[in-house]
Each structure stands twice: as C-alpha cells, then as structure tokens.
Protein backbone atom coordinates (compact mmCIF):
# COMPACT_ATOMS: atom_id res chain seq x y z
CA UNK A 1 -47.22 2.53 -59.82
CA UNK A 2 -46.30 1.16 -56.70
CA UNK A 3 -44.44 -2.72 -57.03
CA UNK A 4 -45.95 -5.82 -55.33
CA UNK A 5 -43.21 -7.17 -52.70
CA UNK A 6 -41.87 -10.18 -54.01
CA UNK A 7 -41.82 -13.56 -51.88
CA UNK A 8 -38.26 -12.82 -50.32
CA UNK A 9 -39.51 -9.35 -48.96
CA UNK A 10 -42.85 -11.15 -47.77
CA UNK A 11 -40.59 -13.67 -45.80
CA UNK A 12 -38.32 -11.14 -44.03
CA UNK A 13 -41.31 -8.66 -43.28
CA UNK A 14 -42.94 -12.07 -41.54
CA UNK A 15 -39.92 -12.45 -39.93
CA UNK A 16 -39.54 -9.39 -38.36
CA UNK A 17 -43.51 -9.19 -37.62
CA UNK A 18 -42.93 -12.40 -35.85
CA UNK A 19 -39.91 -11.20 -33.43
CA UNK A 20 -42.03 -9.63 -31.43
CA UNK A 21 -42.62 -13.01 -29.73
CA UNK A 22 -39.36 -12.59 -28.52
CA UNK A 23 -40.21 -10.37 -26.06
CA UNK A 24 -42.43 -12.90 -24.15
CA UNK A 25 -39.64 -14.43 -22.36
CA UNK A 26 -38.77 -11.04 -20.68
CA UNK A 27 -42.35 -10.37 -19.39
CA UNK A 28 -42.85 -13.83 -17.88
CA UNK A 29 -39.33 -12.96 -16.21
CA UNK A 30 -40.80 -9.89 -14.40
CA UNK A 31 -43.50 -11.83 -13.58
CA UNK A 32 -41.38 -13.96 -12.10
CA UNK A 33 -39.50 -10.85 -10.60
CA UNK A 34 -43.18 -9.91 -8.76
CA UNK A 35 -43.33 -13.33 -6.96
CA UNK A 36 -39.41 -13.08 -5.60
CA UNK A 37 -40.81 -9.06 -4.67
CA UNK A 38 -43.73 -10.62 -2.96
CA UNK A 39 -41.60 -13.24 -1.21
CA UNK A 40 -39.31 -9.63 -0.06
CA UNK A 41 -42.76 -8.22 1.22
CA UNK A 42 -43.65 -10.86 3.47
CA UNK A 43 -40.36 -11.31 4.88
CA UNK A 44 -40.44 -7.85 5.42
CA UNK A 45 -44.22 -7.94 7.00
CA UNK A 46 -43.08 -10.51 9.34
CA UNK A 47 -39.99 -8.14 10.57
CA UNK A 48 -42.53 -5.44 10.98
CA UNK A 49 -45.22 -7.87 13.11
CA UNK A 50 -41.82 -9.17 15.26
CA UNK A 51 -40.92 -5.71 15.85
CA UNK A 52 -44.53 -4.81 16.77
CA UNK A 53 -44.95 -7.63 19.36
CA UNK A 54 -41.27 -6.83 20.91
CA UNK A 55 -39.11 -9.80 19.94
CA UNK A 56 -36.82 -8.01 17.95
CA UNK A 57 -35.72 -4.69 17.81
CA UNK A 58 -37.08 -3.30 14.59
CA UNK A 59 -38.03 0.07 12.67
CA UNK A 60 -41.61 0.31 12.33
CA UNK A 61 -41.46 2.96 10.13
CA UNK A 62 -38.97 2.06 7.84
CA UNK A 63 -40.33 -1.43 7.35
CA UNK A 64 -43.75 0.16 6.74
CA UNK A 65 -41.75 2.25 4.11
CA UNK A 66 -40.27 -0.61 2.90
CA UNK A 67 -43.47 -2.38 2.33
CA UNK A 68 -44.88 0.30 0.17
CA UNK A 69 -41.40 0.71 -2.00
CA UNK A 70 -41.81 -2.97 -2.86
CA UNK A 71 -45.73 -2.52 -3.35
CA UNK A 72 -45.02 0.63 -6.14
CA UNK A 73 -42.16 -1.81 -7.68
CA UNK A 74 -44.55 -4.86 -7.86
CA UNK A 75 -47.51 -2.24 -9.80
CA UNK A 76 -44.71 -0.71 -12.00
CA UNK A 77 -43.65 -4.53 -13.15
CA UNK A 78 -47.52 -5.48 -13.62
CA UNK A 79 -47.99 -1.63 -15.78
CA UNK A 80 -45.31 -2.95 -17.54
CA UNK A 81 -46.19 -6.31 -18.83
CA UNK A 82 -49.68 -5.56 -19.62
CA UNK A 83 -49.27 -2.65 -21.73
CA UNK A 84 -45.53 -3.48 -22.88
CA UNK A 85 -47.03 -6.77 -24.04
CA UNK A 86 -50.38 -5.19 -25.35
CA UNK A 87 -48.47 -2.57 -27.06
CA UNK A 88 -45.88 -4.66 -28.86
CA UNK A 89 -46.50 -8.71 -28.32
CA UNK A 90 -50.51 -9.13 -28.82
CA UNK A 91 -54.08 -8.22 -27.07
CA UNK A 92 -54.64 -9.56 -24.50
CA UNK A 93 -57.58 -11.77 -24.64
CA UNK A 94 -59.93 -11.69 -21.65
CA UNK A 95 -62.65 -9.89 -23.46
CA UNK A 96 -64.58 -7.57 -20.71
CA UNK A 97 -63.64 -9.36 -17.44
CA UNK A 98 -65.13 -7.45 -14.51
CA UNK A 99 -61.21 -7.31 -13.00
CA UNK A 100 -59.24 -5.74 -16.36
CA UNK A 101 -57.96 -2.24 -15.21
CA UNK A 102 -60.00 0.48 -17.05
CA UNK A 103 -56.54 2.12 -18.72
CA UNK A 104 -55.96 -1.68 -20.21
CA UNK A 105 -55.65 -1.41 -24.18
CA UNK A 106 -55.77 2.86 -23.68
CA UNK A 107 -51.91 3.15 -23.21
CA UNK A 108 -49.75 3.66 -25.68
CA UNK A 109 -46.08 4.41 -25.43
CA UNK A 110 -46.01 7.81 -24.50
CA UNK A 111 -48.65 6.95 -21.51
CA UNK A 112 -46.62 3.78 -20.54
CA UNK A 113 -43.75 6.33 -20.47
CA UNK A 114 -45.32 8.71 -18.17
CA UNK A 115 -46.53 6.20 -15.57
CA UNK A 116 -43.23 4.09 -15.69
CA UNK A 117 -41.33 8.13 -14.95
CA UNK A 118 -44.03 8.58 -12.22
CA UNK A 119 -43.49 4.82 -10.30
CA UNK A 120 -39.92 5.99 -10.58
CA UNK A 121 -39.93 8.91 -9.13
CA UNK A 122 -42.61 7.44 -6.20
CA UNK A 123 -39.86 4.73 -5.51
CA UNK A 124 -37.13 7.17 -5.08
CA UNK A 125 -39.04 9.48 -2.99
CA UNK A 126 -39.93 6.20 -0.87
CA UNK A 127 -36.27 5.55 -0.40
CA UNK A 128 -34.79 9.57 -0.34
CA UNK A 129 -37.68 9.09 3.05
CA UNK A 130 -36.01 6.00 3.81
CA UNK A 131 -32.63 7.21 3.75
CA UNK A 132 -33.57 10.68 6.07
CA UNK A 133 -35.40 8.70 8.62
CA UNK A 134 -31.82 6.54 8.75
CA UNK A 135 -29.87 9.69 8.05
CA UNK A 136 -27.15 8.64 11.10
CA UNK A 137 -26.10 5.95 9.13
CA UNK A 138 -25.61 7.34 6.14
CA UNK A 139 -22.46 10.31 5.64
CA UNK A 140 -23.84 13.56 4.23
CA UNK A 141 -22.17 12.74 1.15
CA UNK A 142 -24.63 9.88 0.91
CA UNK A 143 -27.56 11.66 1.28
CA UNK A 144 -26.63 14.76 -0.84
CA UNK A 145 -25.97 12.09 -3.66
CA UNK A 146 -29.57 10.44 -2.93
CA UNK A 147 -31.42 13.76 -3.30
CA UNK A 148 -29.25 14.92 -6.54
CA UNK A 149 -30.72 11.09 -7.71
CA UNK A 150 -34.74 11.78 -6.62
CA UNK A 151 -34.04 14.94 -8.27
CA UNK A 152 -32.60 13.78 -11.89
CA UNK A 153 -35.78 11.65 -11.53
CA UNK A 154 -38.21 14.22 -10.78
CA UNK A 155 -36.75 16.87 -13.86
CA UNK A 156 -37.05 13.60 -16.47
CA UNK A 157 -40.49 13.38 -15.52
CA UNK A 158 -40.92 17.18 -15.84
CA UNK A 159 -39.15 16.89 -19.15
CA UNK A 160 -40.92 13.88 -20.58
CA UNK A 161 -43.94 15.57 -19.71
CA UNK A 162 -42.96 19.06 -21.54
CA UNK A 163 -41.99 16.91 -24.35
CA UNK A 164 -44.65 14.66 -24.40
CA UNK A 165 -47.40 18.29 -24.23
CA UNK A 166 -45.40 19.47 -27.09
CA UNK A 167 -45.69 16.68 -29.64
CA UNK A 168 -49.73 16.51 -28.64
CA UNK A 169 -49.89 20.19 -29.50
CA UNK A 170 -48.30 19.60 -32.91
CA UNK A 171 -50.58 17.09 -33.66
C-alpha cells in the first residue's frame, strides 16, 4: 500500500515544482539579447546601404552574409524561449492567435534539440562562407581550424539525429 506524502515532502515537492520560475529571468535576457542583435543588424544594414551608394569602401557580400548570420541567431534565441519556456516554465497563453507559429506547444526536447543543432550548424556554415570569401586575411591555420569547427557541428547534428531515430524506434 503505497504511503500518503506527509506535509514536509508536500512542501519540498512545491518547492522544487516552483523553481522552474527561475528560469524566467534567463529568457527575458535573450530577449533582451534579440534587441542588442537587432541593434547589430541595422548597424550592419546601414554599412551595407553606405557601401552600396559609394561612401565607404565596404563588402557587399559579407555584410549581406552578416545580415543573415545575425537573422538565424535572432530565430534560434526566439525557438528558444518559446519552447524552452513552454517546455519547462508554463503555456503560453495566447489561445489561437492568427500569428502563433504552427510547431508552438508541438516541441518537445528532443525537437528543440534538433532545431537548436540545425541553427547551429546554419550559423557556422554562414561564417565558414564568411571566413573563405575573407580567406587573405585569415592564415590557413585559421581556416583549417574553422572547417574542423563547421564540421564537429555538422557530425553532432548527424549524431543527435541517429540517436534521437534510435530512441523513437524503441519506443
């Protein structure tokens, strides 16, 4: 016969329950992170219109590159938040607002995984680009350690993924 818990084990398991709320502080910090990301992007935008219209010397290219590696960071923060903060803090209460993202309250862990390993490896292959179009700056050294980087990334993914297929099919 299983026992009741008794009031101190009630309190604790409250407790603990309750903790989660800690977590708030470090989602409204990436959200905070997004804004100083979005402040990088226009900065960056106005480089790229400057160095469009010939009044400085600029890279179009690798400001255009730069603009999407901060875009992909900026989604990875917001994938985070929502589902981190679904999946551990609380639902989100909107209800069915015409703007909540279909996959919303659909992923778990091992989704939020798989997307945060994919923005990952999207980023690096943003900046591996990055770092070829710039390759006479960098030393060969550099860039060998770069693709050895992109390439850790891109095997975790694989391996996540393997790992990920193999726990579904034991289910």
């Amino acid at each position: 016969m299983p026992s009741t818990p008794n009031k101190v084990e009630l309190t604790l398991e409250k407790l603990i329950f309750s903790s989660r709320w800690l977590l708030v502080p470090f989602f409204l910090g990436l959200i905070v992170s997004m804004g100083v990301l979005l402040l990088k992007f226009f900065k960056e935008m106005g480089l790229l219109i400057q160095g469009v219209l010939g009044i400085i010397e600029h890279d179009t290219v690798i400001s255009i590159l730069t603009l999407v590696d901060t875009a992909l960071i900026a989604v990875l923060l917001l994938i985070i938040v929502f589902s981190a903060y679904e999946n551990f803090v609380s639902k989100l209460s909107i209800g069915e607002h015409e703007d909540r993202p279909a996959w919303m309250g659909k992923v778990g862990f091992s989704d939020l995984k798989m997307k945060l390993i994919g923005a990952i490896v999207a980023i690096s292959a943003v900046e591996l680009l990055k770092a070829f179009l710039i390759s006479t700056a960098l030393t060969t050294e550099q860039l060998k350690w770069k693709v050895i980087i992109h390439l850790t990334f891109v095997v975790s993914g694989l391996l996540f993924a393997v790992a990920d297929w193999v726990t579904e099919k034991r289910k």
